[in-house]
Each structure stands twice: as structure tokens, then as C-alpha cells.
N, C-alpha and C. Protein backbone atom coordinates (compact mmCIF):
# COMPACT_ATOMS: atom_id res chain seq x y z
N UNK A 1 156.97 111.39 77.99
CA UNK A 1 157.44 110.45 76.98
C UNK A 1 156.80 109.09 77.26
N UNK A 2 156.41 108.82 76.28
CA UNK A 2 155.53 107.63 76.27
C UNK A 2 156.25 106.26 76.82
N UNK A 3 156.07 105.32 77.55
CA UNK A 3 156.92 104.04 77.92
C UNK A 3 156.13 102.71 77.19
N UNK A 4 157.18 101.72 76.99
CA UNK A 4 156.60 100.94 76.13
C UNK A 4 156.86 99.98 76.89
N UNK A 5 155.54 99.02 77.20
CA UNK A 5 155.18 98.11 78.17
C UNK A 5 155.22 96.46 77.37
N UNK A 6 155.14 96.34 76.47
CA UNK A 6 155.14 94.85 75.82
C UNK A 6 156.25 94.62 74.94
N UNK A 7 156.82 94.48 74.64
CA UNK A 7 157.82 93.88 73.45
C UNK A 7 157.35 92.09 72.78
N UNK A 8 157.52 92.73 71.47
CA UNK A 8 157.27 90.92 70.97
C UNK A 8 158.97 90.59 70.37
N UNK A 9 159.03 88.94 70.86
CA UNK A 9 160.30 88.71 70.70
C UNK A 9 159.98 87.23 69.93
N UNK A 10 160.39 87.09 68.75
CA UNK A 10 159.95 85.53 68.31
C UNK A 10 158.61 85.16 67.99
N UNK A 11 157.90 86.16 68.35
CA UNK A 11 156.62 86.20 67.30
C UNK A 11 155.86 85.89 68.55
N UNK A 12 156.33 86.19 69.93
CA UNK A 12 155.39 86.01 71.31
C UNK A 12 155.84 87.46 71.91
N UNK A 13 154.73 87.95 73.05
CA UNK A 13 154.64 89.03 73.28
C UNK A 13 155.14 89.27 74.89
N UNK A 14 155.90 89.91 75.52
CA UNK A 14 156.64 89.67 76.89
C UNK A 14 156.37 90.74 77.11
N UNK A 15 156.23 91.34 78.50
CA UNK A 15 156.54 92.60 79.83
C UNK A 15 157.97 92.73 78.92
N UNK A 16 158.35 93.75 78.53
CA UNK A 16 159.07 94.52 78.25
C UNK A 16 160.27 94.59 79.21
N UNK A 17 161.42 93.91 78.44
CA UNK A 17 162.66 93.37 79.74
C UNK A 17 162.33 92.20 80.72
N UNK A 18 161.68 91.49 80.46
CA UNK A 18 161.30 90.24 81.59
C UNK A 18 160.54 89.34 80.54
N UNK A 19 160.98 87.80 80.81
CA UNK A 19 160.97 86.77 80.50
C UNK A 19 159.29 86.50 80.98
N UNK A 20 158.62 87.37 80.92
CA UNK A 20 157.21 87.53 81.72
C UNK A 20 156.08 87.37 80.58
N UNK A 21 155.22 86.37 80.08
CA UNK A 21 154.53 86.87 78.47
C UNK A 21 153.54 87.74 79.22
N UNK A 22 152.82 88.22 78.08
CA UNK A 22 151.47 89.05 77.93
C UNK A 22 150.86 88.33 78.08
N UNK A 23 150.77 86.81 77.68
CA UNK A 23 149.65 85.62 78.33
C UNK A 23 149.14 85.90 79.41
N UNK A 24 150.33 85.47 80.06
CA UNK A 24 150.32 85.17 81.32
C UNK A 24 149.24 86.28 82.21
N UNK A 25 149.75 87.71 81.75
CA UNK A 25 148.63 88.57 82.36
C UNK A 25 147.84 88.84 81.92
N UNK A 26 147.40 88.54 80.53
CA UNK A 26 146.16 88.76 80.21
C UNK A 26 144.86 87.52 80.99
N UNK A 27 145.81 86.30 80.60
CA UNK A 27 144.70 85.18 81.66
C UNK A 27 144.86 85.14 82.68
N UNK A 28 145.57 86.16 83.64
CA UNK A 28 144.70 86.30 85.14
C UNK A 28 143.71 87.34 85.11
N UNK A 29 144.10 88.36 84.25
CA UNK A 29 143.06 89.65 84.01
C UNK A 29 142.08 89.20 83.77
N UNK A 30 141.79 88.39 82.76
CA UNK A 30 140.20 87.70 82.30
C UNK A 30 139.85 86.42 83.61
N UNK A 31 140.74 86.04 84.73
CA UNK A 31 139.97 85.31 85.24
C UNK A 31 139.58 86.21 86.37
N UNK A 32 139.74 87.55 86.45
CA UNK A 32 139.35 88.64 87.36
C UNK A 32 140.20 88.60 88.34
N UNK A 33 141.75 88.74 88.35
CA UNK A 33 142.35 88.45 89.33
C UNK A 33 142.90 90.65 89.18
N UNK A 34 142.38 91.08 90.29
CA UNK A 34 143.19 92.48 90.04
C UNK A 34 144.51 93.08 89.59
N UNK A 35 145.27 94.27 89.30
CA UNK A 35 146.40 93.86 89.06
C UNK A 35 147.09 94.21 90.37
N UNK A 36 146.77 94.24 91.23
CA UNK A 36 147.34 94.19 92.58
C UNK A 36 147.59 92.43 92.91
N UNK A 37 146.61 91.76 92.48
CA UNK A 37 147.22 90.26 92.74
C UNK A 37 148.20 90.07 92.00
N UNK A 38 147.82 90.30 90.46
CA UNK A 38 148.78 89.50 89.34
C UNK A 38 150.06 90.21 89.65
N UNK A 39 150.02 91.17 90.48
CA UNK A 39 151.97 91.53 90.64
C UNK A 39 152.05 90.76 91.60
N UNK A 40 151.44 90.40 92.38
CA UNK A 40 152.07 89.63 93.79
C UNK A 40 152.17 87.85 93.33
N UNK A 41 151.50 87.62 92.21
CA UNK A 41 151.94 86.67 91.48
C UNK A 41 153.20 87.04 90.84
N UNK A 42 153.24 87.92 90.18
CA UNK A 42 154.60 87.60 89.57
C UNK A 42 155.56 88.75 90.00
N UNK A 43 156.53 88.63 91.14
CA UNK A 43 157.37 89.61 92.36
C UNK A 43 158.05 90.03 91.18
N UNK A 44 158.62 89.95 90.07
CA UNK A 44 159.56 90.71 88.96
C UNK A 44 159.23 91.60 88.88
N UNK A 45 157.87 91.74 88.59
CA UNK A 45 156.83 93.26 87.89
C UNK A 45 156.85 93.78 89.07
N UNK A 46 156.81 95.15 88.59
CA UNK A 46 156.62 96.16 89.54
C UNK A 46 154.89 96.42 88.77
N UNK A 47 154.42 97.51 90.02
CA UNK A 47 152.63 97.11 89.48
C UNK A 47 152.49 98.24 88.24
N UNK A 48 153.13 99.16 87.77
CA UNK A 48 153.21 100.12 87.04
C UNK A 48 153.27 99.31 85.60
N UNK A 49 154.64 98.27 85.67
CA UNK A 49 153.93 96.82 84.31
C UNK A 49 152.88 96.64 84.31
N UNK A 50 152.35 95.89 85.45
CA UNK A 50 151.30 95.22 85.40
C UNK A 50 150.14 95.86 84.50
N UNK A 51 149.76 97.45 85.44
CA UNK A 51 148.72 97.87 84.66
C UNK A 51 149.24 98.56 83.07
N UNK A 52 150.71 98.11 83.26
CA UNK A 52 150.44 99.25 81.25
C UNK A 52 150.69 97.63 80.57
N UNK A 53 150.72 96.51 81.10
CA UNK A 53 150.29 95.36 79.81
C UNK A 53 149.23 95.41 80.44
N UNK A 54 147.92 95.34 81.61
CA UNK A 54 146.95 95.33 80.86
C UNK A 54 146.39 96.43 79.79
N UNK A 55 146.59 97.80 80.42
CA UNK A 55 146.63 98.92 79.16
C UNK A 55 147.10 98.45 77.78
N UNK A 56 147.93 97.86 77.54
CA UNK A 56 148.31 97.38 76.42
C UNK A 56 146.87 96.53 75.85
N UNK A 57 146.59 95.64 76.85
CA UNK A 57 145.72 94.20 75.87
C UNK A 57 144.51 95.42 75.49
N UNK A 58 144.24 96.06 76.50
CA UNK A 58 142.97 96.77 76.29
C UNK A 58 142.74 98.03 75.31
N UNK A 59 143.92 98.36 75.01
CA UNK A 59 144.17 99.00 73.91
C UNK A 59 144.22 98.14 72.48
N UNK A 60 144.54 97.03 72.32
CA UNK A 60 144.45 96.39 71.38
C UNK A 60 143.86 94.62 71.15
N UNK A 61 142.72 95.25 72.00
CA UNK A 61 142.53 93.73 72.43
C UNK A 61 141.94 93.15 71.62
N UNK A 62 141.43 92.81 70.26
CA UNK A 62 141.07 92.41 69.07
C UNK A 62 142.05 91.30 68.65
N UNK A 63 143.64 92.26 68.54
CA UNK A 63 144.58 91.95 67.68
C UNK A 63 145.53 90.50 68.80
N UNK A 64 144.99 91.14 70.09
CA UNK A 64 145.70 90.00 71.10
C UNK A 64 144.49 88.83 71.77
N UNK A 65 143.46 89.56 71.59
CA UNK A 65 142.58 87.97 71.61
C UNK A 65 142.74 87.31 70.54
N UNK A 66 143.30 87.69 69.20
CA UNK A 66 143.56 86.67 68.16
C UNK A 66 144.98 85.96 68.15
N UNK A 67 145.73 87.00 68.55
CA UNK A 67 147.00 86.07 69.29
C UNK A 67 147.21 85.53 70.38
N UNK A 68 146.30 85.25 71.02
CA UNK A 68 145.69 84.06 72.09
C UNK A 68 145.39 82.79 71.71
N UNK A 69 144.77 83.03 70.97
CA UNK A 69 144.12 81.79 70.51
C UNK A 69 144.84 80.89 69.47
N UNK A 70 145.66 81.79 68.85
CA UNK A 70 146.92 81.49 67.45
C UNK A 70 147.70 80.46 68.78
N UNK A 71 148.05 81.40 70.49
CA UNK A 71 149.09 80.82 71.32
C UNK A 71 148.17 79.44 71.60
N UNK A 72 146.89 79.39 72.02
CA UNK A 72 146.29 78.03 72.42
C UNK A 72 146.42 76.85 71.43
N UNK A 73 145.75 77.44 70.56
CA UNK A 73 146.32 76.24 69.39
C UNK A 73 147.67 75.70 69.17
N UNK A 74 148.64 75.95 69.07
CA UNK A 74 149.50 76.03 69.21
C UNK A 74 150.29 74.94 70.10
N UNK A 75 149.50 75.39 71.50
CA UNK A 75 149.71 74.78 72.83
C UNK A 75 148.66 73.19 72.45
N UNK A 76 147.63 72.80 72.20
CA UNK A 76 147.28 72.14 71.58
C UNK A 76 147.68 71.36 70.93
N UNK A 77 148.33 71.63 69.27
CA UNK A 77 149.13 70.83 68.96
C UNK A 77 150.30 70.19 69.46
N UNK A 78 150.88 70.69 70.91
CA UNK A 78 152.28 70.34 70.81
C UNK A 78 151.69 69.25 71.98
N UNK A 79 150.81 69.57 72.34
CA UNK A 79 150.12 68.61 73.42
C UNK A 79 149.66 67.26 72.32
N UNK A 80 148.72 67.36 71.14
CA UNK A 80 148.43 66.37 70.48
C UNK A 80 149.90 65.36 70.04
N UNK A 81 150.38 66.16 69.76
CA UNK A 81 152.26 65.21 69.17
C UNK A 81 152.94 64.90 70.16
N UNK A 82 152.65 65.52 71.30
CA UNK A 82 153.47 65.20 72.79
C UNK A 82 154.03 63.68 73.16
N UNK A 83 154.68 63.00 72.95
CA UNK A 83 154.90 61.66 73.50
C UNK A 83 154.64 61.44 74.72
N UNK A 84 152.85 60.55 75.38
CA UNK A 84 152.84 60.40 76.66
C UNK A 84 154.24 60.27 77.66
N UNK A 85 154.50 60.56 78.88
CA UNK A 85 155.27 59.98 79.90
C UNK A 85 155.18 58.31 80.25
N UNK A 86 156.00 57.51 80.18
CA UNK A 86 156.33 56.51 80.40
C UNK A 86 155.82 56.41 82.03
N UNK A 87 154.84 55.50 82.09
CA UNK A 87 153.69 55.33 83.66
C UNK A 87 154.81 55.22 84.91
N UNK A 88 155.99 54.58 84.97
CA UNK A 88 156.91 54.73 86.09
C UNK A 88 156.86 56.15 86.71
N UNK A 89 157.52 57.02 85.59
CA UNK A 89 158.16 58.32 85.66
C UNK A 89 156.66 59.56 86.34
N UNK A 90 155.56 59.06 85.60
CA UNK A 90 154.19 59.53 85.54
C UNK A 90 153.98 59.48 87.27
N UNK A 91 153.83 58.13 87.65
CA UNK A 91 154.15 57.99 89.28
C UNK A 91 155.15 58.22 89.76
N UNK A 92 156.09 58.30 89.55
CA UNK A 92 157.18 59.16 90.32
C UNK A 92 157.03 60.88 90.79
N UNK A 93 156.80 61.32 89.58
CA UNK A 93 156.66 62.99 89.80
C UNK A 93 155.20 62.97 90.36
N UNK A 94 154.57 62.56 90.07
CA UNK A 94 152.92 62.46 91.42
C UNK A 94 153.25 62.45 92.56
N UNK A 95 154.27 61.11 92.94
CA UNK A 95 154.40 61.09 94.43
C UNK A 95 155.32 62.13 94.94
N UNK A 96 156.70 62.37 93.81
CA UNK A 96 156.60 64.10 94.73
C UNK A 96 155.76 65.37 94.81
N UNK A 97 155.52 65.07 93.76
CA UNK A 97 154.49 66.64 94.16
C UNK A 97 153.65 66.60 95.40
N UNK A 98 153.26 65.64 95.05
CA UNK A 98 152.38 65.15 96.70
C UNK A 98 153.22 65.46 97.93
N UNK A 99 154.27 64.67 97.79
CA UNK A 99 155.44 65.01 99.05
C UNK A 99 155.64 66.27 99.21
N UNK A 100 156.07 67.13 98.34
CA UNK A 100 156.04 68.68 98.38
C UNK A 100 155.24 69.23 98.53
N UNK A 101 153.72 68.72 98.71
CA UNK A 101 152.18 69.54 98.82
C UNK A 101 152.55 69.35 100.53
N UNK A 102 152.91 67.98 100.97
CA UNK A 102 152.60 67.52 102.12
C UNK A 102 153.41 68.51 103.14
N UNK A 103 155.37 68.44 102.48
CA UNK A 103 155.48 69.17 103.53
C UNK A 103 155.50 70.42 103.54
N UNK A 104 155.01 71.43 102.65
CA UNK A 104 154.52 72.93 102.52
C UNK A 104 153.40 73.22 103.20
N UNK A 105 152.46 72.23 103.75
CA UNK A 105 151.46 71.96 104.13
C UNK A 105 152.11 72.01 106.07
N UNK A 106 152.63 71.35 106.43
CA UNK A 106 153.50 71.01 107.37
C UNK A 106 154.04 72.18 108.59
């Protein structure tokens, strides 16, 4: 019996039961990351997801490189309308992240 690896919910496409998109693994797949990494990126998936959404993109990968790009744009606009961060706040979250690079680093 066939298992069904993607679900679209809201007009975006998820790992099937997990808050996980098809993005997400399709752009480590295209940046050549195996799917032995991209599960150890994301500990939810078990690797049996992993490879049936990439099976999935690669089975229909026409219809989801065009809903890629529908998602970039998208991401784009909300970036163009975005209201910059107020420069305080801008340096504030810099200097923690930094602090948190520093002591992970540590």
C-alpha cells in the first residue's frame, strides 16, 4: 500500500504529519546535501520521509519547481513591505547572537 509522503495544507506543501515544508528539503537536496544529512538536520524525520519527499519532488518536479518560485516570490514581497527594524533593536539581537556564537563556541 502506497504511503503518502507530502501533504499540502494552505496552499504550502509539508512532510506529511510534521510542521516540516517540502522547501525546506527540497533546498538542501539541490544544495547537494544527502538525505542522510538533511535527516540529521531535521531529528523529526525519520530518513524513510526524507527520501519519499525527495521521491516526491522528483516525481513531480516541474509542478514543484514552479511552486518554489510562486514560494520565493512571495518571500520577496513580504521582505519588500517588511518594515525595517528600528537600529537599537537591529544592535541588540546582533550582539546576542554574537554572545550565543561566543559561548557555543566556548
Amino acid at each position: 500500500m502506497p504511503k503518502e509522503y507530502i501533504e499540502e495544507r494552505g496552499g504550502n506543501y509539508y512532510v506529511a504529519g510534521t510542521r516540516i515544508s517540502l522547501d525546506s528539503i527540497v533546498h538542501a537536496f539541490r544544495r547537494g546535501e544527502s538525505p542522510e544529512a538533511i535527516g540529521q538536520n531535521f531529528e523529526l524525520l525519520r530518513l524513510e520521509e526524507v527520501y519519499g519527499a525527495i521521491a516526491n519532488y522528483l516525481a513531480n518536479q516541474a509542478a514543484i519547481d514552479a511552486y518554489l518560485i510562486r514560494q520565493d516570490e512571495k518571500w520577496a514581497e513580504g521582505r519588500r513591505n517588511a518594515e525595517p527594524l528600528p537600529g537599537n533593536l537591529r544592535d541588540r539581537l546582533m550582539r546576542a547572537r554574537d554572545e550565543l556564537q561566543t559561548t557555543r563556541q566556548s
